[in-house]
PDB file of N, CA and C in Angstrom:
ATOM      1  N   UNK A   1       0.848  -1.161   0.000  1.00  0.00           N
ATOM      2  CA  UNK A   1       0.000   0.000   0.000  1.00  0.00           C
ATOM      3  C   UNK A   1       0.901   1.233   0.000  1.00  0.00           C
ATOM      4  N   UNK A   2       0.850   1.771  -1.264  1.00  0.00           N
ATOM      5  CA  UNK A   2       1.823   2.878  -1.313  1.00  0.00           C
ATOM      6  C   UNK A   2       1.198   4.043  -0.418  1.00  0.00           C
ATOM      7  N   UNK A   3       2.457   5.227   0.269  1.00  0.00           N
ATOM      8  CA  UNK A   3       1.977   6.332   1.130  1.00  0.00           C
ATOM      9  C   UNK A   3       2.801   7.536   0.220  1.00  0.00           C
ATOM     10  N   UNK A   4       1.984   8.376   0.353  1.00  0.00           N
ATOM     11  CA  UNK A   4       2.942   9.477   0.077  1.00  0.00           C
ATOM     12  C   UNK A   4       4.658  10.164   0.704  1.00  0.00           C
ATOM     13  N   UNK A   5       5.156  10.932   0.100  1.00  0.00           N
ATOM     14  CA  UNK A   5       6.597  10.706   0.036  1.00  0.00           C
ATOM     15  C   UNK A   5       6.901  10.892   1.300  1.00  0.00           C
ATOM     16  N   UNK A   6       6.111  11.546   1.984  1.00  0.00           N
ATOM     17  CA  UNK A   6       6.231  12.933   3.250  1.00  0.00           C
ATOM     18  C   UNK A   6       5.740  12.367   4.398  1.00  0.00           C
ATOM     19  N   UNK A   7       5.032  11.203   4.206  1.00  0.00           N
ATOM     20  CA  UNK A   7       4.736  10.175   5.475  1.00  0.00           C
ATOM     21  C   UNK A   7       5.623   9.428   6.385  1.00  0.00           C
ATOM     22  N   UNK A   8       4.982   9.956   7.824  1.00  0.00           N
ATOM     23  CA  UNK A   8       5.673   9.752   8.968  1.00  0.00           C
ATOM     24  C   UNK A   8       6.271   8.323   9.127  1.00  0.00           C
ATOM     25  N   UNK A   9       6.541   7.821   9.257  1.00  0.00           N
ATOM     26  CA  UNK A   9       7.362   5.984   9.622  1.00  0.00           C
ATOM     27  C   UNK A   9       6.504   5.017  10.245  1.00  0.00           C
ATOM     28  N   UNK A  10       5.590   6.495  11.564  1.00  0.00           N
ATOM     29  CA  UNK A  10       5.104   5.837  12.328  1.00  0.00           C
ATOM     30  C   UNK A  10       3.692   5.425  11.677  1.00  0.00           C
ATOM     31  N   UNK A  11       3.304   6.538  10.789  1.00  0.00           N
ATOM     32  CA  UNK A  11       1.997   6.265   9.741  1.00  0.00           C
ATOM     33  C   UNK A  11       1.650   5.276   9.041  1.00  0.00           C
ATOM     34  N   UNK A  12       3.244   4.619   8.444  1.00  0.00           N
ATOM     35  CA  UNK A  12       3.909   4.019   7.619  1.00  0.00           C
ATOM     36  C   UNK A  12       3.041   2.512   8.269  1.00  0.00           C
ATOM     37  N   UNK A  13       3.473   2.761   9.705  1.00  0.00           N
ATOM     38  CA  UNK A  13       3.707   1.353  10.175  1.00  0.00           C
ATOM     39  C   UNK A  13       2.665   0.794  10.643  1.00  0.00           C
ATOM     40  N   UNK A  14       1.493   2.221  11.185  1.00  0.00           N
ATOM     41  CA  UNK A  14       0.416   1.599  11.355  1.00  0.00           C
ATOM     42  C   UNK A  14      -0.615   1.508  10.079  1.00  0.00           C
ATOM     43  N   UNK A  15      -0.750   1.926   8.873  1.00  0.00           N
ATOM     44  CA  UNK A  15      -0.994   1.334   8.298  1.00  0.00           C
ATOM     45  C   UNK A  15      -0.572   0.070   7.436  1.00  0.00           C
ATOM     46  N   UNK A  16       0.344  -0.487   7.754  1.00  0.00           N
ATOM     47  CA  UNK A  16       1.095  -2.160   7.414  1.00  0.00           C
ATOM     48  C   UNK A  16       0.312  -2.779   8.326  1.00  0.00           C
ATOM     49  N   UNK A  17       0.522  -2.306   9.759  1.00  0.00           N
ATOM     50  CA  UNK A  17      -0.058  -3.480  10.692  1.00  0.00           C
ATOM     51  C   UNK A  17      -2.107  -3.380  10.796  1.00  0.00           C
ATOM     52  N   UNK A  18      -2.393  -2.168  10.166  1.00  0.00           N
ATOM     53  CA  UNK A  18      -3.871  -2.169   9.772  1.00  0.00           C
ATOM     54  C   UNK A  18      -4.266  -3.604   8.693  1.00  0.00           C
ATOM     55  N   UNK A  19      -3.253  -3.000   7.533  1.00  0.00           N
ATOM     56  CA  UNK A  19      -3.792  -4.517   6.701  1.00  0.00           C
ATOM     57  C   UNK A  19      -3.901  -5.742   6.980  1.00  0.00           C
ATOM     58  N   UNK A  20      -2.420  -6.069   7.808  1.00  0.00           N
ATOM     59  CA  UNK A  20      -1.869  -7.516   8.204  1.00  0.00           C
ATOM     60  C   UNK A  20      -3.051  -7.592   9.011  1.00  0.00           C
ATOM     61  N   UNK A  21      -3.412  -6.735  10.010  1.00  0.00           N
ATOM     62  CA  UNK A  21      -4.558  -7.083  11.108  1.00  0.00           C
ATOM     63  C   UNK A  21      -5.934  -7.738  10.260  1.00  0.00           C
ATOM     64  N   UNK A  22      -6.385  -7.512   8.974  1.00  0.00           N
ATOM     65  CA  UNK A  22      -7.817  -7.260   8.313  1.00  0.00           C
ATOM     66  C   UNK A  22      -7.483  -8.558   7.508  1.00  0.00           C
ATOM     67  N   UNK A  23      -6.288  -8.984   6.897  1.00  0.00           N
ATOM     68  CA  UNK A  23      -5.996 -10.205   6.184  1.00  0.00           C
ATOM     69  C   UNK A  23      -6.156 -11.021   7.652  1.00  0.00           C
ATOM     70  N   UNK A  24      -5.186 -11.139   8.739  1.00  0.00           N
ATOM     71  CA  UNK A  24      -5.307 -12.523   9.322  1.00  0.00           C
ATOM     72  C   UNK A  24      -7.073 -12.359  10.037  1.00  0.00           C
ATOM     73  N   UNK A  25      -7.941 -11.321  10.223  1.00  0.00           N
ATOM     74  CA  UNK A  25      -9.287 -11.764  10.200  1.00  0.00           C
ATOM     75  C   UNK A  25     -10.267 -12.360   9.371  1.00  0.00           C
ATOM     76  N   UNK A  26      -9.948 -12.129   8.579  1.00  0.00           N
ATOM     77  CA  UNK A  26     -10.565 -12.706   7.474  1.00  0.00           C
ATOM     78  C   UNK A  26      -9.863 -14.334   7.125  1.00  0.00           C
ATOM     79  N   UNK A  27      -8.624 -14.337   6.968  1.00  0.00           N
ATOM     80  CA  UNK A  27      -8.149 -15.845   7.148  1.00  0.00           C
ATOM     81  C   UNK A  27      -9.031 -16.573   8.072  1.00  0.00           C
ATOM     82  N   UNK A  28      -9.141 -16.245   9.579  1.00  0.00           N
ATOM     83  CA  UNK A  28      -9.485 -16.817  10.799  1.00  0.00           C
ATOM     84  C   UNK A  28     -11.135 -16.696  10.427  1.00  0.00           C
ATOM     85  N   UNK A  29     -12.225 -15.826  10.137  1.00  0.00           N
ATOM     86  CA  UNK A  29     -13.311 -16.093  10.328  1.00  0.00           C
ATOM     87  C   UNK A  29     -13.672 -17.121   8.711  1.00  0.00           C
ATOM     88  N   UNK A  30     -12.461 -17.142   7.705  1.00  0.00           N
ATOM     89  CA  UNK A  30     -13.090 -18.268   6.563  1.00  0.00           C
ATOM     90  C   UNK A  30     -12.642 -19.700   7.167  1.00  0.00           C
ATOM     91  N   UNK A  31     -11.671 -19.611   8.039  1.00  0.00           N
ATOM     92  CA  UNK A  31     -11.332 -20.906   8.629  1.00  0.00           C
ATOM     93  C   UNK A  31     -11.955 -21.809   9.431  1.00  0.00           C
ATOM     94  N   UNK A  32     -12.308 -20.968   9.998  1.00  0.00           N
ATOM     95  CA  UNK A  32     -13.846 -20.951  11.652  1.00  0.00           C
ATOM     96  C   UNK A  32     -15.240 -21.476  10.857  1.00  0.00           C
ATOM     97  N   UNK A  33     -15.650 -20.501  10.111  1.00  0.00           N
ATOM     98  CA  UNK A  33     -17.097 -21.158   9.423  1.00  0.00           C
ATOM     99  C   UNK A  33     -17.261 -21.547   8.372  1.00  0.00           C
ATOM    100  N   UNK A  34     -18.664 -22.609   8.218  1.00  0.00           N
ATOM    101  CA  UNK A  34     -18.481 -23.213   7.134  1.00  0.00           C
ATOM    102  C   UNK A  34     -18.256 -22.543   5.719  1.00  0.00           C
ATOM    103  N   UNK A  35     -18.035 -23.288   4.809  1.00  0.00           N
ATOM    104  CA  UNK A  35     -16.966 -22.806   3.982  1.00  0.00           C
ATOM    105  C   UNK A  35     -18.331 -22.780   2.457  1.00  0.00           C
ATOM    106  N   UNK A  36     -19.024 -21.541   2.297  1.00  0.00           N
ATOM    107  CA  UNK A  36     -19.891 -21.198   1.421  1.00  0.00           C
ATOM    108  C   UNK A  36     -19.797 -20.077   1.066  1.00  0.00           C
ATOM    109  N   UNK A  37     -20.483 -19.894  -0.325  1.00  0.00           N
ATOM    110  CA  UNK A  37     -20.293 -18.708  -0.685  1.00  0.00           C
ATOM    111  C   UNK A  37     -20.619 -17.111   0.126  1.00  0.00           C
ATOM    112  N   UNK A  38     -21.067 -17.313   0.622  1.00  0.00           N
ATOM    113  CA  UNK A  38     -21.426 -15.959   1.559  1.00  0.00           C
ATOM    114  C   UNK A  38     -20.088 -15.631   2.569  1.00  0.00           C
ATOM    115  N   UNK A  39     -19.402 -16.915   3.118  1.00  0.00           N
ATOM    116  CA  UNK A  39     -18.567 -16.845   3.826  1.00  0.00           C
ATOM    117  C   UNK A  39     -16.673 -16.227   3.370  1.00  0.00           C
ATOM    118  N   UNK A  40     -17.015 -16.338   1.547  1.00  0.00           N
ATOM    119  CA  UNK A  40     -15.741 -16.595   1.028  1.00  0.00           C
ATOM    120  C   UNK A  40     -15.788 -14.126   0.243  1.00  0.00           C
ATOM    121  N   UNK A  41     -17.448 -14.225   0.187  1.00  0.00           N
ATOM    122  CA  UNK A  41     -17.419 -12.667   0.056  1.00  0.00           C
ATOM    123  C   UNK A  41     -17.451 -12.094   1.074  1.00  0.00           C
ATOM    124  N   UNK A  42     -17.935 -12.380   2.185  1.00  0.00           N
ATOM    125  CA  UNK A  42     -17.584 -11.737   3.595  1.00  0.00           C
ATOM    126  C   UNK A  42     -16.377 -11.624   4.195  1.00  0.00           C
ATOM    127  N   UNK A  43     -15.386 -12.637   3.389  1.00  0.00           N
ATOM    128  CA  UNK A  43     -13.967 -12.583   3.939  1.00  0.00           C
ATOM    129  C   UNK A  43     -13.304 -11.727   3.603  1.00  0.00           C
ATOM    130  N   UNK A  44     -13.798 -11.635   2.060  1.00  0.00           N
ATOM    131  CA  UNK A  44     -12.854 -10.348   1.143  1.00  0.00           C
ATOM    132  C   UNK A  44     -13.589  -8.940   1.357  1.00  0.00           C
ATOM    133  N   UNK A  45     -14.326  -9.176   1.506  1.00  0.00           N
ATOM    134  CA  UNK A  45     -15.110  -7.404   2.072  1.00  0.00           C
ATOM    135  C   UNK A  45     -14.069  -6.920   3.050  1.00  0.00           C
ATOM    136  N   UNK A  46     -14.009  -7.901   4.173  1.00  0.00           N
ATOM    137  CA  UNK A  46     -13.263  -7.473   5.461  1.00  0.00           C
ATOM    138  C   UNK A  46     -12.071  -7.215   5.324  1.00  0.00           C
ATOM    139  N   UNK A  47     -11.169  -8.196   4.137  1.00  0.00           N
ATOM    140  CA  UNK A  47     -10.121  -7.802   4.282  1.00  0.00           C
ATOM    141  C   UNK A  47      -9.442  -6.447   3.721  1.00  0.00           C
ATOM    142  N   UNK A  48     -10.282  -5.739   2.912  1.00  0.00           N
ATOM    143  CA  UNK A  48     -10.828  -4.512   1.987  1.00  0.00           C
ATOM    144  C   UNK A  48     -11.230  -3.789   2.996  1.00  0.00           C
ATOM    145  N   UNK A  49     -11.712  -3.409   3.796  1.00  0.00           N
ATOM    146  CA  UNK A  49     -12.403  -2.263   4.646  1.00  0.00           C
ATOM    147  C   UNK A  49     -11.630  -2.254   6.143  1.00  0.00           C
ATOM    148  N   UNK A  50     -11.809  -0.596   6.492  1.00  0.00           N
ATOM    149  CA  UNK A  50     -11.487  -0.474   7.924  1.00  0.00           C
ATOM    150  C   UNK A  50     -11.715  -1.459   9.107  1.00  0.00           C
ATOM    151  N   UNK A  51     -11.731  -0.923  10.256  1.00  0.00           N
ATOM    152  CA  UNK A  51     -11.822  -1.392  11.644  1.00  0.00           C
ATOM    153  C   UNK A  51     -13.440  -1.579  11.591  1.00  0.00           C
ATOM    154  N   UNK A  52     -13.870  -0.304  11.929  1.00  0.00           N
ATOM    155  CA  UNK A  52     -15.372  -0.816  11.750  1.00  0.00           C
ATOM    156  C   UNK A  52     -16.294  -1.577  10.715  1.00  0.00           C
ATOM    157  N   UNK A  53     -15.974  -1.178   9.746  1.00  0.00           N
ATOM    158  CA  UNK A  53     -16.646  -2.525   8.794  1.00  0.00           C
ATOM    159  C   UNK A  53     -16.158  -3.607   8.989  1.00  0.00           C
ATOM    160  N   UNK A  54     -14.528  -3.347   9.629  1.00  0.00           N
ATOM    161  CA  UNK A  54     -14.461  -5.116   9.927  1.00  0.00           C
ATOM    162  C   UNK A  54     -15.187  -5.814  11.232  1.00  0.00           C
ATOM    163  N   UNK A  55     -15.351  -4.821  11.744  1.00  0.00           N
ATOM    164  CA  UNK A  55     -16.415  -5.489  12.603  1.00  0.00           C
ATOM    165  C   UNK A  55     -17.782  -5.786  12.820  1.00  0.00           C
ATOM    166  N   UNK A  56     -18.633  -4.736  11.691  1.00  0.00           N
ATOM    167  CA  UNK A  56     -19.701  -5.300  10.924  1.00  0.00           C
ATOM    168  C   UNK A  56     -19.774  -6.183  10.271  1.00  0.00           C
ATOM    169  N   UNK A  57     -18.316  -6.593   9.616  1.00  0.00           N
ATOM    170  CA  UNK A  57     -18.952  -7.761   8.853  1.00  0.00           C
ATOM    171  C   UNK A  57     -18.644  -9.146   9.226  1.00  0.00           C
ATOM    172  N   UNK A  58     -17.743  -8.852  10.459  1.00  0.00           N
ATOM    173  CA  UNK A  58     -17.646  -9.881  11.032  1.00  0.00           C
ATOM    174  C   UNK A  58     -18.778 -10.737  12.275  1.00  0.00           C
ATOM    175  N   UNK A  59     -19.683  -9.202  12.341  1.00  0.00           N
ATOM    176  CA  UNK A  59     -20.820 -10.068  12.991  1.00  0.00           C
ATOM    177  C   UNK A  59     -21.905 -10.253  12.048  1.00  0.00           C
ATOM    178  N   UNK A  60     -21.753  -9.868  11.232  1.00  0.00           N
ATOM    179  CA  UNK A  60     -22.628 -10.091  10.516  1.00  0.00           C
ATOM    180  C   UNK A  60     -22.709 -11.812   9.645  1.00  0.00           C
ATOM    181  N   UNK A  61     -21.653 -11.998   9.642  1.00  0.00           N
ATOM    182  CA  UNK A  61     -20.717 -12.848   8.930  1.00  0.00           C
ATOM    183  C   UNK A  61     -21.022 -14.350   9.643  1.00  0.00           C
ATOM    184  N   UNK A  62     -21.111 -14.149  11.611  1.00  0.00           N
ATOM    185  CA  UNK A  62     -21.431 -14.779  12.740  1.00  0.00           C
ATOM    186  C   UNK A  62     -22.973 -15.094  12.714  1.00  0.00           C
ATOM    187  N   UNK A  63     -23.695 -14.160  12.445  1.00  0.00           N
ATOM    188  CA  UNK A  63     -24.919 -13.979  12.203  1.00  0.00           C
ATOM    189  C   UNK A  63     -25.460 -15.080  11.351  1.00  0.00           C
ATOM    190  N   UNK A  64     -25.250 -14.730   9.765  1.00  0.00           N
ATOM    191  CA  UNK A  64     -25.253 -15.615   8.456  1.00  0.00           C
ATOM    192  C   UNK A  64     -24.932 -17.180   9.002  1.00  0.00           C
ATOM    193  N   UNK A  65     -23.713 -17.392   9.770  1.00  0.00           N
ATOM    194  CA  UNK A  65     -23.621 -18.733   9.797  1.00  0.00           C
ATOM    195  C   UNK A  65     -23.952 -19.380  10.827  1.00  0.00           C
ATOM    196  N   UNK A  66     -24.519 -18.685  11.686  1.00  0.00           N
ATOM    197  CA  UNK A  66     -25.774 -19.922  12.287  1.00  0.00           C
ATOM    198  C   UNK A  66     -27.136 -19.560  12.232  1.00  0.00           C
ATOM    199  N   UNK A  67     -27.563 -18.873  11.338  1.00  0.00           N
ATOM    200  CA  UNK A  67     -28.732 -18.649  10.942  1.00  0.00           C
ATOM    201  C   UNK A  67     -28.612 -20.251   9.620  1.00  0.00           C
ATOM    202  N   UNK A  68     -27.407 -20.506   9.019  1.00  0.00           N
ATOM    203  CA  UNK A  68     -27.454 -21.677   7.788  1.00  0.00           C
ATOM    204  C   UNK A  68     -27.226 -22.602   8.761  1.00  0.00           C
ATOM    205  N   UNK A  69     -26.747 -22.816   9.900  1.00  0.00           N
ATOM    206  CA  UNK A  69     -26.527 -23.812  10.731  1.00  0.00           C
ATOM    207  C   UNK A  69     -27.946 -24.241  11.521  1.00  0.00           C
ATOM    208  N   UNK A  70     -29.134 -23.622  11.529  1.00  0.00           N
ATOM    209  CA  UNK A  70     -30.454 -23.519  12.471  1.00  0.00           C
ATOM    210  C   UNK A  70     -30.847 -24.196  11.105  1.00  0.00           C
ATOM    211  N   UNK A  71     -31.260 -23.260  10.295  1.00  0.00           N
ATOM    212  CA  UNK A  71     -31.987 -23.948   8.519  1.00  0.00           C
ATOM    213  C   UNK A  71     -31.491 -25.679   8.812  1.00  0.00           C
ATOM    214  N   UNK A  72     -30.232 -25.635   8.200  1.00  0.00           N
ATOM    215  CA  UNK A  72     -29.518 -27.285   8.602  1.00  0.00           C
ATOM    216  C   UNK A  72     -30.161 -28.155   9.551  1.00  0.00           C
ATOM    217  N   UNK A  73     -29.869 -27.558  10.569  1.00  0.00           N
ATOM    218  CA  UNK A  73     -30.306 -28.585  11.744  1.00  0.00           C
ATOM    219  C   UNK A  73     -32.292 -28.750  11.583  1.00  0.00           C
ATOM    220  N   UNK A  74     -33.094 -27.346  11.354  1.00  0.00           N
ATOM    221  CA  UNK A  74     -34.023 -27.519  11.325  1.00  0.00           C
ATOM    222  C   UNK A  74     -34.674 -28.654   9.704  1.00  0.00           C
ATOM    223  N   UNK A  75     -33.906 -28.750   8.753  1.00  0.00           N
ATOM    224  CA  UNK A  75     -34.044 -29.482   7.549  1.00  0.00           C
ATOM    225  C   UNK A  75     -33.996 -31.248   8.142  1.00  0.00           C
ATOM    226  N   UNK A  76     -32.368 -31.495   9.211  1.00  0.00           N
ATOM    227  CA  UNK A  76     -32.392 -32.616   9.439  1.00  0.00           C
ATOM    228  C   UNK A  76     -33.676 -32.759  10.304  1.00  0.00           C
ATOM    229  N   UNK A  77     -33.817 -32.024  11.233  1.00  0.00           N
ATOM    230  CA  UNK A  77     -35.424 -32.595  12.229  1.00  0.00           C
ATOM    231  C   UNK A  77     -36.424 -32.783  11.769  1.00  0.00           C
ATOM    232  N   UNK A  78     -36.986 -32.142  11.122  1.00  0.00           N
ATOM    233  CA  UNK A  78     -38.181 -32.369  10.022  1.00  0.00           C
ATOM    234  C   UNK A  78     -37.819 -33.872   9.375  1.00  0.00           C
ATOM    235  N   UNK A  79     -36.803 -34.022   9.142  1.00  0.00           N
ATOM    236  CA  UNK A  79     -36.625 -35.331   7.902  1.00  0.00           C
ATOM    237  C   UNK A  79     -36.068 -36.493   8.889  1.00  0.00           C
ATOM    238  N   UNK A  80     -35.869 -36.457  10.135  1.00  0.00           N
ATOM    239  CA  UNK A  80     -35.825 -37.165  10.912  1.00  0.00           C
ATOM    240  C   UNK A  80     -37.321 -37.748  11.128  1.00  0.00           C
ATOM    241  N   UNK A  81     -38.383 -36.531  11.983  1.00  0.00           N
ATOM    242  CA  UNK A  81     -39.528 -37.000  11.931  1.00  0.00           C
ATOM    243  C   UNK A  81     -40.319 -38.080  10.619  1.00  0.00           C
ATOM    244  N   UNK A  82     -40.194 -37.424   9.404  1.00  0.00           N
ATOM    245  CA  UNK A  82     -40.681 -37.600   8.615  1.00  0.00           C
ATOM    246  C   UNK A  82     -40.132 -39.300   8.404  1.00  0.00           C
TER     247      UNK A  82
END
């Protein structure tokens, strides 16, 4: 991520450790849940956006996958009964 010429070191450095921070979240929440398409664009959103969107979309992200994990379980009970 290029900075302009005149940027501080320390600017420098916290935006390096901004990205590295937004890549290994996104590694860790595609690793953690199941592995579908919603989960694989929610990863790259996050790793693309600030602090706070990364934390919108990381609950959001939490949200999505046990809302498909309830569907699941509620699909097997029904077809259990049945």
């Amino acid at each position: 991520m290029p900075l302009m010429p005149g940027t501080k070191r320390r600017d420098k450095l916290a935006a390096a450790f901004t990205c590295l921070y937004q890549i290994i979240v996104a590694m860790l929440i595609t690793a953690t849940v199941q592995k579908t398409d919603i989960v694989y664009m929610n990863a790259i959103f996050i790793s693309r956006n600030g602090h706070f969107i990364t934390v919108f979309s990381a609950l959001r992200l939490i949200i999505t996958s046990f809302s498909l994990k309830k569907i699941k379980l509620k699909k097997l009970e029904s077809s259990s009964q049945n």
